[in-house]
C-alpha atoms as a PDB file:
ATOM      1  CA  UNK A   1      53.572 -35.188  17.729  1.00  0.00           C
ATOM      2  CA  UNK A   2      51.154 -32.681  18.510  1.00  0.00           C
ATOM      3  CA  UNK A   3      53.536 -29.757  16.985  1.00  0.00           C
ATOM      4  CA  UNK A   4      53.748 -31.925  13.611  1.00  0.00           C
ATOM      5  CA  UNK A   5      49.803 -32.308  13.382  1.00  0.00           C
ATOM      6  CA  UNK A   6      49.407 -28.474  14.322  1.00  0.00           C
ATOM      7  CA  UNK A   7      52.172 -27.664  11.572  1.00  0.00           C
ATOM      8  CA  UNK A   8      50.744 -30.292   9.305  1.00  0.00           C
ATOM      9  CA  UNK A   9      47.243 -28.635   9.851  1.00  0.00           C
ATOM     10  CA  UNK A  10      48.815 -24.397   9.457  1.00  0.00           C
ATOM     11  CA  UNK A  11      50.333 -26.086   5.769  1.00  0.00           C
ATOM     12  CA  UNK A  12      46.930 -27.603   4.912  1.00  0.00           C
ATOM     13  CA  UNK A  13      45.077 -24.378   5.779  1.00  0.00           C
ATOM     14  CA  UNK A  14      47.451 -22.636   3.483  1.00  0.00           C
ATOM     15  CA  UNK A  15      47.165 -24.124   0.972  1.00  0.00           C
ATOM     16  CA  UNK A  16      43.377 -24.379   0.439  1.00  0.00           C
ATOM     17  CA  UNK A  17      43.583 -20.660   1.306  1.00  0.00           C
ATOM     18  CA  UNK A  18      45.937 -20.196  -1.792  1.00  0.00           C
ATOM     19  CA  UNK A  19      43.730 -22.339  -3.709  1.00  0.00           C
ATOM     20  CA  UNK A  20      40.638 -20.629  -3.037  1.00  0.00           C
ATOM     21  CA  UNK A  21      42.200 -17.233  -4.151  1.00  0.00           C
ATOM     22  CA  UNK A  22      43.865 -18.628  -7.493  1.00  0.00           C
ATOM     23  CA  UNK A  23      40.464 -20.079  -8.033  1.00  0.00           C
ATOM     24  CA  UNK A  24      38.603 -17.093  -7.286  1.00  0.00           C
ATOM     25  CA  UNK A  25      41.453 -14.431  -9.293  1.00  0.00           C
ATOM     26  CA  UNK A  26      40.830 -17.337 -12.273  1.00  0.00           C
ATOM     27  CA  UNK A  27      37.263 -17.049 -11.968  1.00  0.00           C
ATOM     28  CA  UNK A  28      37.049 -12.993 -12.514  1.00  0.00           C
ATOM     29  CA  UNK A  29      39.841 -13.537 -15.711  1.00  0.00           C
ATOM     30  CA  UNK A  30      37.318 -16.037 -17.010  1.00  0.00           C
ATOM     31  CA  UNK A  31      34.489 -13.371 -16.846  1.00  0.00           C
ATOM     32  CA  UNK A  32      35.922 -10.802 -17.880  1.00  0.00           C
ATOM     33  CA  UNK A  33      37.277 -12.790 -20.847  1.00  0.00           C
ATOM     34  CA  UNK A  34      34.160 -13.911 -21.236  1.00  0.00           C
ATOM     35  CA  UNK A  35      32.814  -9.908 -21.507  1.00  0.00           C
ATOM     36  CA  UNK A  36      34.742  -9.275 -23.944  1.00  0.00           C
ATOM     37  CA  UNK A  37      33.415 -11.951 -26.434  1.00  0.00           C
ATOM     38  CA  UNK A  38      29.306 -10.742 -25.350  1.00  0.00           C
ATOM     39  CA  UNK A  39      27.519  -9.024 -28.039  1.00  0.00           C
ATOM     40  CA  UNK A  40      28.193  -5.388 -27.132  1.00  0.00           C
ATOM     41  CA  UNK A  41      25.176  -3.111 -26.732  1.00  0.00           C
ATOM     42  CA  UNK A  42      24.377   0.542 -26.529  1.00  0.00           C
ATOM     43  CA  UNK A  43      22.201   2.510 -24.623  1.00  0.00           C
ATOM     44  CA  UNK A  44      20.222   3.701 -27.008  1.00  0.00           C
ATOM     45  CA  UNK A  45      19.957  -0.215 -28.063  1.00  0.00           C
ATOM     46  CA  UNK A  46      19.048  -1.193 -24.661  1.00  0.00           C
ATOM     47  CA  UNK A  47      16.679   1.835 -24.411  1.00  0.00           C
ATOM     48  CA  UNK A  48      14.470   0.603 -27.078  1.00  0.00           C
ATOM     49  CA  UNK A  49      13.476  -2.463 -25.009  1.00  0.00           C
ATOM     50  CA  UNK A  50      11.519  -0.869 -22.362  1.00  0.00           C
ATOM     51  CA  UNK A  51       8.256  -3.026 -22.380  1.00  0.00           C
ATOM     52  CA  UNK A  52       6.545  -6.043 -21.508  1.00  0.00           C
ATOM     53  CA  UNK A  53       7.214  -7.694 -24.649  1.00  0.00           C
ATOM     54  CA  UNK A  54      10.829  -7.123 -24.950  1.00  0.00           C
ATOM     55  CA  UNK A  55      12.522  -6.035 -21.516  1.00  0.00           C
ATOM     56  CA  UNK A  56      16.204  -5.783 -20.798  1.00  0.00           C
ATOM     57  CA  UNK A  57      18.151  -4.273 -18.236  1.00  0.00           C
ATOM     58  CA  UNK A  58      22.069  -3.822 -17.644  1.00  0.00           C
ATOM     59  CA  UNK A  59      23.540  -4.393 -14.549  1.00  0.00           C
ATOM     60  CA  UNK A  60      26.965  -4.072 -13.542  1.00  0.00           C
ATOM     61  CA  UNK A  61      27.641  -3.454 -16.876  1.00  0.00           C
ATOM     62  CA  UNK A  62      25.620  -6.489 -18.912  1.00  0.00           C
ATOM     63  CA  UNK A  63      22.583  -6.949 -20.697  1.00  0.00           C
ATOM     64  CA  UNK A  64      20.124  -9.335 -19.545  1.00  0.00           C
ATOM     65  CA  UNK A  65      16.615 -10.119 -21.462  1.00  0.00           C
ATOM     66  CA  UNK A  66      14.258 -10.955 -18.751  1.00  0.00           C
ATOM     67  CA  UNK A  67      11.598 -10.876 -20.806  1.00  0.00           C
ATOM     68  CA  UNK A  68      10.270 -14.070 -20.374  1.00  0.00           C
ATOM     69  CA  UNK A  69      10.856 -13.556 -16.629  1.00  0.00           C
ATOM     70  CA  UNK A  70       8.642 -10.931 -15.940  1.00  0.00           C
ATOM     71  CA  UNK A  71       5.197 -12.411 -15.722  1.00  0.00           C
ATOM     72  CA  UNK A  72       7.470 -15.138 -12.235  1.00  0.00           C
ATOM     73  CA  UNK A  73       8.473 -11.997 -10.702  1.00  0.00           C
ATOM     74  CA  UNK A  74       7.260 -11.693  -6.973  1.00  0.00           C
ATOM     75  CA  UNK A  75       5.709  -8.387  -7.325  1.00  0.00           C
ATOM     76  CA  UNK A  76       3.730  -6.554  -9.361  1.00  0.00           C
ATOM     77  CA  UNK A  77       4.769  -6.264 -13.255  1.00  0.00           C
ATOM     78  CA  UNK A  78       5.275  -2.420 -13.042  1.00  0.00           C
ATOM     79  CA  UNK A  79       7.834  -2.909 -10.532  1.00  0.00           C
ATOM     80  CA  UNK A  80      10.004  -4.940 -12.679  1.00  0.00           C
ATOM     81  CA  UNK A  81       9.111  -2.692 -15.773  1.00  0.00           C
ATOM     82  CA  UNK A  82      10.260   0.282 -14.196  1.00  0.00           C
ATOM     83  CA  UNK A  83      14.140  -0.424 -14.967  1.00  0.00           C
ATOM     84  CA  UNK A  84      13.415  -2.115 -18.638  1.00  0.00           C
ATOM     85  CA  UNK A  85      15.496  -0.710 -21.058  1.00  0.00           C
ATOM     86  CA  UNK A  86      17.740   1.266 -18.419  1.00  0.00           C
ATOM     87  CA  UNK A  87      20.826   0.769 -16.232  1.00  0.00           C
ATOM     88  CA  UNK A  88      19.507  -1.026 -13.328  1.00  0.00           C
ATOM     89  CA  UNK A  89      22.342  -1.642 -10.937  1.00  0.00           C
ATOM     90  CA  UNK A  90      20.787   0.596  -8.571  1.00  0.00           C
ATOM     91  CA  UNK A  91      17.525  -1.374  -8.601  1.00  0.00           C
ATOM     92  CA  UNK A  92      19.660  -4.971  -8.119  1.00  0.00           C
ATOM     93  CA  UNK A  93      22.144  -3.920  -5.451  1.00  0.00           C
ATOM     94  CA  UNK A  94      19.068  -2.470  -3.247  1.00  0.00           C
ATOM     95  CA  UNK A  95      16.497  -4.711  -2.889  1.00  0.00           C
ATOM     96  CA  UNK A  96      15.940  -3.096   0.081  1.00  0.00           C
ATOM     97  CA  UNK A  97      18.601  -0.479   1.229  1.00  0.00           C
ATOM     98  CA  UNK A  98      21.594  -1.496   1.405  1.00  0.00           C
ATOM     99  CA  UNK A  99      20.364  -4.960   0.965  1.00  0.00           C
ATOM    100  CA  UNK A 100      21.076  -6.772  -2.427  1.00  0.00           C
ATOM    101  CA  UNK A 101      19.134  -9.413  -4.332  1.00  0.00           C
ATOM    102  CA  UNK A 102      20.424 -12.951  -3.195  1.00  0.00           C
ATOM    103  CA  UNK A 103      23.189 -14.890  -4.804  1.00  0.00           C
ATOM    104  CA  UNK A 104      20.373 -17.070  -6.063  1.00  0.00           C
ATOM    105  CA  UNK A 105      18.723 -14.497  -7.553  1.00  0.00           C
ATOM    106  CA  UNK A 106      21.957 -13.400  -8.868  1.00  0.00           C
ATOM    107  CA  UNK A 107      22.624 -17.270 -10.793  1.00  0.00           C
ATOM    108  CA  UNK A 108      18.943 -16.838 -11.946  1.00  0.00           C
ATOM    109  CA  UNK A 109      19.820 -13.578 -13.660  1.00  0.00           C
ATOM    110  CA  UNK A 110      22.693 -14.581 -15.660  1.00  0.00           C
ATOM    111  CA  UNK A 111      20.624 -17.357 -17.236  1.00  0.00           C
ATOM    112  CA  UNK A 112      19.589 -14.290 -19.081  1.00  0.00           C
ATOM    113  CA  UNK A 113      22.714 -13.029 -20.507  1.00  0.00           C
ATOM    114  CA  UNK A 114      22.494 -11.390 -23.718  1.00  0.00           C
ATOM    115  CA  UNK A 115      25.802  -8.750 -23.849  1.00  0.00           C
ATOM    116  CA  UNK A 116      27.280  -6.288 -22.269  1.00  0.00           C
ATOM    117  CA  UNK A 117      26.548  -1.963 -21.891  1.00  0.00           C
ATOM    118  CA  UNK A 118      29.450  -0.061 -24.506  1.00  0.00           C
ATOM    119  CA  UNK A 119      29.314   3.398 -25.475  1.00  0.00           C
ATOM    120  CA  UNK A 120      29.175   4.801 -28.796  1.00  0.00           C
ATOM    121  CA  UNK A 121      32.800   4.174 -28.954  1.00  0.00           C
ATOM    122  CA  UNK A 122      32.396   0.353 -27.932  1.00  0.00           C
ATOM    123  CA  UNK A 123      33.933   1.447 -24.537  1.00  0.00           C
ATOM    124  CA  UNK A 124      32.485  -0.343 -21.496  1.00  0.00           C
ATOM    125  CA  UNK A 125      29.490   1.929 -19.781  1.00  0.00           C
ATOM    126  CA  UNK A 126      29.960   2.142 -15.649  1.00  0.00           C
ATOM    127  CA  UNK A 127      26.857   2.183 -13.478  1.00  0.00           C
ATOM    128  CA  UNK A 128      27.585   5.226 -12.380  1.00  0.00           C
ATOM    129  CA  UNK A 129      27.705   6.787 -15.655  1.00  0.00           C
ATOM    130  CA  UNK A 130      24.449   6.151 -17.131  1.00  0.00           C
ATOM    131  CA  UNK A 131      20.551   6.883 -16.106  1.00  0.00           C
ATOM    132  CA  UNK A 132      20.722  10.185 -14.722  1.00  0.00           C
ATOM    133  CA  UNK A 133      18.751  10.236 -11.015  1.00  0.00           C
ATOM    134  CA  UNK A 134      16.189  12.384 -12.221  1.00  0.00           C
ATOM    135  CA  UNK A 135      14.937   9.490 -14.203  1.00  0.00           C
ATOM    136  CA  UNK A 136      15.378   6.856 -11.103  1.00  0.00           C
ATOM    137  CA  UNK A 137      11.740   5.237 -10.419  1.00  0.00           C
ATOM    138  CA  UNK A 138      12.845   4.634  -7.237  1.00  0.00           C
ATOM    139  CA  UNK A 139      14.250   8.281  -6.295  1.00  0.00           C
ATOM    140  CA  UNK A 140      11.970  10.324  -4.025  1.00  0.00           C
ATOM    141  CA  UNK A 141      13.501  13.895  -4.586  1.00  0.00           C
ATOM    142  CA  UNK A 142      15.422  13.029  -8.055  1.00  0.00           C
ATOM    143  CA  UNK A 143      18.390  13.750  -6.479  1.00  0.00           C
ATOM    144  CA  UNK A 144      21.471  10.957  -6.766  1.00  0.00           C
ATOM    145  CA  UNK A 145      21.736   7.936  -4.335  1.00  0.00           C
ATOM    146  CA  UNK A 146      25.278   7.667  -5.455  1.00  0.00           C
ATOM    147  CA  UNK A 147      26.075   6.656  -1.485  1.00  0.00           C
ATOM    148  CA  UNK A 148      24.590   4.088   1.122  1.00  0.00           C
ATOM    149  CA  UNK A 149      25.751   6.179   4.096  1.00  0.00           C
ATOM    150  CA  UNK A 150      23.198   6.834   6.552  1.00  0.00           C
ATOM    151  CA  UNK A 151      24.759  10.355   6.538  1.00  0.00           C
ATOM    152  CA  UNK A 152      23.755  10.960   3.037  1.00  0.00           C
ATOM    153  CA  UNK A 153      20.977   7.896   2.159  1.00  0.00           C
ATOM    154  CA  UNK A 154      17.810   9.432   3.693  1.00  0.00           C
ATOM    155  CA  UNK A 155      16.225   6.248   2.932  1.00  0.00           C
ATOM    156  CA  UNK A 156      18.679   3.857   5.065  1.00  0.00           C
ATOM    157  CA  UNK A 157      19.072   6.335   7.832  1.00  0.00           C
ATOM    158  CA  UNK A 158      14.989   5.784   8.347  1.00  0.00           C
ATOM    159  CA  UNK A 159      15.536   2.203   8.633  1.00  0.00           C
ATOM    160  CA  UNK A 160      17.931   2.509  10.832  1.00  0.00           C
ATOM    161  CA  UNK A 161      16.029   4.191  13.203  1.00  0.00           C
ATOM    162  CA  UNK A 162      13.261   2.221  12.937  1.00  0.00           C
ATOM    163  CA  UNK A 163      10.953   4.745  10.626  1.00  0.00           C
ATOM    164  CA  UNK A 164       8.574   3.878   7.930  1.00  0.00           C
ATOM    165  CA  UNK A 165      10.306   4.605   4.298  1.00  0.00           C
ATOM    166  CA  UNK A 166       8.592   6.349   1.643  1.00  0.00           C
ATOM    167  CA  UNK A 167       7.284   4.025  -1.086  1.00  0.00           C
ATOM    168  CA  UNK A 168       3.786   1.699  -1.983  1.00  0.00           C
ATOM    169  CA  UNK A 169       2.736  -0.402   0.785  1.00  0.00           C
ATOM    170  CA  UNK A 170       0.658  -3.227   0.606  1.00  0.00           C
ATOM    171  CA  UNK A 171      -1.369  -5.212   3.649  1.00  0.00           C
ATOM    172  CA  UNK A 172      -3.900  -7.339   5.047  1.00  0.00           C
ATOM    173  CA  UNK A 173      -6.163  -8.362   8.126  1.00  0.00           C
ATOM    174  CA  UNK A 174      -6.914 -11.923   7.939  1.00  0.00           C
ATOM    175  CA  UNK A 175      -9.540 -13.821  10.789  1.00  0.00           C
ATOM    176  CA  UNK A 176      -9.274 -17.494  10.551  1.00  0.00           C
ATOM    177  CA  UNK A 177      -7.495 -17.859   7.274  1.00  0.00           C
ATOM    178  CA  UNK A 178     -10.421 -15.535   5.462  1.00  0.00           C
ATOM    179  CA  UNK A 179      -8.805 -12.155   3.994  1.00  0.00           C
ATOM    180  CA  UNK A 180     -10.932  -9.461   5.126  1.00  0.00           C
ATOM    181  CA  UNK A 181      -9.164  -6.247   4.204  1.00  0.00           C
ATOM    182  CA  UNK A 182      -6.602  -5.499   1.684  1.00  0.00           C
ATOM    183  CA  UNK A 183      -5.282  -1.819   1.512  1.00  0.00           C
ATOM    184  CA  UNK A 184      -2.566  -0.464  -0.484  1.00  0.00           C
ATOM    185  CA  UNK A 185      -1.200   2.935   0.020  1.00  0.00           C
ATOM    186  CA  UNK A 186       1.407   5.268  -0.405  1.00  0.00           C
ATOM    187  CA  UNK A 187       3.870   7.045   2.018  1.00  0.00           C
ATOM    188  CA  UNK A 188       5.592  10.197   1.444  1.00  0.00           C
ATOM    189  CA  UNK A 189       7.500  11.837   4.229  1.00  0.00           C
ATOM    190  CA  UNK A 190       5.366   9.928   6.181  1.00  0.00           C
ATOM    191  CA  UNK A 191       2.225  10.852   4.882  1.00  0.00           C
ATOM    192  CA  UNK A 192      -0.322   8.678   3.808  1.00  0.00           C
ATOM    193  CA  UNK A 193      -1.858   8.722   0.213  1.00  0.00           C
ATOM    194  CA  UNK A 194      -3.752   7.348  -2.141  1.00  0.00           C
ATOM    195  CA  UNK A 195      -5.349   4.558   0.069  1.00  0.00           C
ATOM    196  CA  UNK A 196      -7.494   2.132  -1.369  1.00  0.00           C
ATOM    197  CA  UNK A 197      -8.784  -1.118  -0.680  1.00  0.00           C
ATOM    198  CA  UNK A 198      -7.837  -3.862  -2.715  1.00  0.00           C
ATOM    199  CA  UNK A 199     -10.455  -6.638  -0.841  1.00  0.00           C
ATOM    200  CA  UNK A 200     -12.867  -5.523   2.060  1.00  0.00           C
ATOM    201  CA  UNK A 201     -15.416  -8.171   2.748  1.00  0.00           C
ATOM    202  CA  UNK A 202     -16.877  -9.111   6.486  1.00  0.00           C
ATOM    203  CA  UNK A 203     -19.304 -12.205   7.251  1.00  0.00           C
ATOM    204  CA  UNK A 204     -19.725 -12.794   3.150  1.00  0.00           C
ATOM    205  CA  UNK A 205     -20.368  -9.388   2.126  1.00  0.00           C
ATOM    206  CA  UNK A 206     -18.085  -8.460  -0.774  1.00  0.00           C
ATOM    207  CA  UNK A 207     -18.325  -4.521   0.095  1.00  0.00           C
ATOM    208  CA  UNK A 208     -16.647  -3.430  -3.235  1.00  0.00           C
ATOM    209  CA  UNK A 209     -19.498  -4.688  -5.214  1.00  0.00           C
ATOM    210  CA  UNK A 210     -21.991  -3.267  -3.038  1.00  0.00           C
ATOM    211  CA  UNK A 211     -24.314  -0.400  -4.740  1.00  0.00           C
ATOM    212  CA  UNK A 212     -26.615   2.598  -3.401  1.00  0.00           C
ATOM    213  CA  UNK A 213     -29.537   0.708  -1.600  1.00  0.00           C
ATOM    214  CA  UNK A 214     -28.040  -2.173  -0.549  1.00  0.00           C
ATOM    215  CA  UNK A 215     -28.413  -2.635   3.118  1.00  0.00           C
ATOM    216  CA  UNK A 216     -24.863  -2.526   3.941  1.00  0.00           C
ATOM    217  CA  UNK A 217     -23.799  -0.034   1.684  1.00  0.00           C
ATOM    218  CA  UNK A 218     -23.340   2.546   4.290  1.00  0.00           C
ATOM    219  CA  UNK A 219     -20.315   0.625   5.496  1.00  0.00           C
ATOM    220  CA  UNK A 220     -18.971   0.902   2.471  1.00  0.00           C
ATOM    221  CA  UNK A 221     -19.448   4.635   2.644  1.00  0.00           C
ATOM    222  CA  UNK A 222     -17.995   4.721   5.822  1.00  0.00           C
ATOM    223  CA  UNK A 223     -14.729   3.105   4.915  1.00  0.00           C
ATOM    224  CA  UNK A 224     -14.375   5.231   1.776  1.00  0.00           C
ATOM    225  CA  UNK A 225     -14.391   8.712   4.137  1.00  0.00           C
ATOM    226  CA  UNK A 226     -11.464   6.782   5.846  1.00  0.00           C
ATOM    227  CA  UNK A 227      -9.730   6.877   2.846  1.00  0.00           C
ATOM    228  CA  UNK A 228     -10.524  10.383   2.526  1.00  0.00           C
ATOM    229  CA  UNK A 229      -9.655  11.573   5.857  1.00  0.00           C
ATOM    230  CA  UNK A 230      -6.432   9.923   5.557  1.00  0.00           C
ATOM    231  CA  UNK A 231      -5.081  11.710   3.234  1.00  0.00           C
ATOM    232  CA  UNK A 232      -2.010  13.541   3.204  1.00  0.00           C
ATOM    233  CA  UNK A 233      -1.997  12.580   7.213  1.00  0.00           C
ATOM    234  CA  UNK A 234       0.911  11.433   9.006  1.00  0.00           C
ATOM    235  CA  UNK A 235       0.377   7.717   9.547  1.00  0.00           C
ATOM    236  CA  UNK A 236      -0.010   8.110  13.270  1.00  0.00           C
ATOM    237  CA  UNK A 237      -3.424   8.800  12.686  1.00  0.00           C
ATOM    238  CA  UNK A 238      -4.414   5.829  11.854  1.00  0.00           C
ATOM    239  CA  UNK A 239      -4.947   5.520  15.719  1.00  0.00           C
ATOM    240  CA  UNK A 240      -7.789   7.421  15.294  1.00  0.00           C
ATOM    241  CA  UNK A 241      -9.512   4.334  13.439  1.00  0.00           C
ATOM    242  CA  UNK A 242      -9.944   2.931  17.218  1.00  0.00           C
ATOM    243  CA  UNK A 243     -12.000   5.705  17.678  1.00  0.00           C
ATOM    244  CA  UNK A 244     -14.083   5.287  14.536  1.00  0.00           C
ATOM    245  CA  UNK A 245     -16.302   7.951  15.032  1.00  0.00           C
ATOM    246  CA  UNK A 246     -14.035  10.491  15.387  1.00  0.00           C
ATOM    247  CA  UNK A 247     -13.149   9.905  11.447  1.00  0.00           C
ATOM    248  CA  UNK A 248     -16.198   9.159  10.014  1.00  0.00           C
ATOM    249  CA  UNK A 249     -19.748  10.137   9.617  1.00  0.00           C
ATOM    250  CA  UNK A 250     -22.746   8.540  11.580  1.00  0.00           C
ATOM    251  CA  UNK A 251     -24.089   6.772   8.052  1.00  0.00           C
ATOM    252  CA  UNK A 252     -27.911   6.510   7.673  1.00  0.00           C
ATOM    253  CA  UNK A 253     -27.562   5.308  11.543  1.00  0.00           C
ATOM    254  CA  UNK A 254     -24.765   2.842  11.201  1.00  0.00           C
ATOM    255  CA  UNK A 255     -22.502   3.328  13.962  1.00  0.00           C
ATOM    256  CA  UNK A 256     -18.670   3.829  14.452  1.00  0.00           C
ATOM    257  CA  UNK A 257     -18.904   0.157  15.923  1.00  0.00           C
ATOM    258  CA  UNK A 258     -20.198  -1.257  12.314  1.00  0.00           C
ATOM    259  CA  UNK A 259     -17.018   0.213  10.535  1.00  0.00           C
ATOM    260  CA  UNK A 260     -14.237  -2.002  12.750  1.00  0.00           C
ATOM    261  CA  UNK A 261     -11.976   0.530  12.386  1.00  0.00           C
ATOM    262  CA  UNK A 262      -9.511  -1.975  14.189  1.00  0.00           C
ATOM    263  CA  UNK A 263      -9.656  -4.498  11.079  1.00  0.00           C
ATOM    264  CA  UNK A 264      -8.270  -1.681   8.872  1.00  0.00           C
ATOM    265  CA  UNK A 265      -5.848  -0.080  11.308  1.00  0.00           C
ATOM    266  CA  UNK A 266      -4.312  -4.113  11.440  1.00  0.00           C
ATOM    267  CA  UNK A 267      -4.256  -4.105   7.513  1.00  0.00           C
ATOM    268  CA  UNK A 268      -2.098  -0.684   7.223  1.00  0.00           C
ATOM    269  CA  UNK A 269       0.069  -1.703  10.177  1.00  0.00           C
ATOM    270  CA  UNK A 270       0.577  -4.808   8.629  1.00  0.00           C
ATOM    271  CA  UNK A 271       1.566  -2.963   5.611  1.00  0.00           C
ATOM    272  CA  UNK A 272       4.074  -1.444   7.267  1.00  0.00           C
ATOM    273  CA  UNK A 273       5.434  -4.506   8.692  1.00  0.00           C
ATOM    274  CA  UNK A 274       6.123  -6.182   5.179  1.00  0.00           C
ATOM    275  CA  UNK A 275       8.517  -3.264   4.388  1.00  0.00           C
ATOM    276  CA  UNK A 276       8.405  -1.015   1.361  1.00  0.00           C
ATOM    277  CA  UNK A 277       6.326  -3.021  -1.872  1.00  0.00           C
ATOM    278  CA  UNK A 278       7.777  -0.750  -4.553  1.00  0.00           C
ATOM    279  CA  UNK A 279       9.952   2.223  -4.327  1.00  0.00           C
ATOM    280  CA  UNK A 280       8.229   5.482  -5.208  1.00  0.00           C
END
């Protein structure tokens, strides 16, 4: 009895498994059918919608107008207008590297669907053969990302091991639910630039609004020679901060202790915790 019931069970597995595949083969005959009756669209066609107010992107060779998606996007606008009116595969297959957007994502996108990527001779357009690296918003050198080997992808060899990427990093330092600073910044080769302080604020004191004569203002003076100081560092000097006064000046007697040095090394480091914000 047990032999039937193991037989019966080997036939029943089969035969889903055959399902599953005819269902699956039938599925990509249905898109690709479908493909062929999409509005085809050039390059150049898809090149002249490269804005906020009309922004499509091809991916895996369609055309999706997401216009009216940018302002939900997670991030920051620029990092979604950075592939309008361009082949954006890239961009979609590595969210982070190696790491696509989620199938989610991926049945939000096609709500979009406008056509799909031809050539000048109506010829379906690969990935591969359009939007030359140089052009790439997220390449650091301009050379092509054409492979996700660690061998070849600096990028994913540096998570790998572990190692900050290059890209725009955002973080915070939060005490009891209260933001108190907000730094963005920008690593390249593991150097730190352009960091700036999106909120800074201790006890009430807003110090971005603070001007010349306010009583606090040499705070604010001391955190913007941090900024300066950092730059162009590697990011392991941000250890330094714990020893405030080796990084900035004695202010109009405010002390290293006043700065809190800590508060901002937390912010960066959580920064760097988050992951990469936008690609460079």
């Amino acid at each position: 009895m047990n032999k039937i019931a193991y037989s019966a069970f080997i036939a029943f597995v089969a035969s889903l498994f055959t399902l599953v595949s005819i269902s699956a083969l039938s599925s990509s005959e249905r898109d690709t059918a479908g493909d062929e009756n999409l509005d085809p669209i050039t390059l150049d066609q898809l090149a002249e919608h490269d804005n906020a107010d009309s922004c499509w992107k091809a991916i895996h060779g369609r055309v999706y107008d997401i216009t009216g998606y940018v302002p939900d996007h997670p991030t920051d606008a620029e990092v979604i207008l950075a592939w309008c009116g361009r082949e954006a595969t890239e961009g979609w297959d590595n969210k982070r590297p190696g790491v696509p957007h989620s199938p989610r994502a991926q049945e939000r996108l096609e709500r979009y669907l406008i056509g799909r990527l031809v050539d000048e001779e109506g010829e379906p357009v690969e990935p591969s053969a359009t939007a030359p690296a140089a052009t790439d918003p997220r390449s650091d050198t301009g050379a092509a990302r054409a492979s996700l080997s660690p061998a070849e992808d600096e990028r994913l060899a540096r998570a790998m091991l572990g190692l900050p990427l290059d890209g725009h990093y955002r973080g915070v330092f939060t005490d009891r639910g209260s933001i108190q600073v907000n730094v963005t910044f920008d690593l390249r080769d593991g150097r730190i630039h352009s960091l700036e302080y999106r909120h800074l604020a201790y006890r009430g004191v807003d110090y971005l609004v603070l001007e010349e004569g306010d009583e606090q203002y040499p705070v604010m003076l001391q955190h913007r020679q941090i900024a300066e100081r950092l730059e162009g560092e590697p990011i392991t000097r941000i250890f330094a901060l714990y020893e405030p006064e080796r990084m900035v000046d004695d202010v109009d007697g405010y002390s290293g202790a006043t700065l809190r040095g800590a508060k901002v090394i937390s912010a960066i480091r959580d920064a760097l915790n988050r992951g990469v914000y936008a690609w460079p």
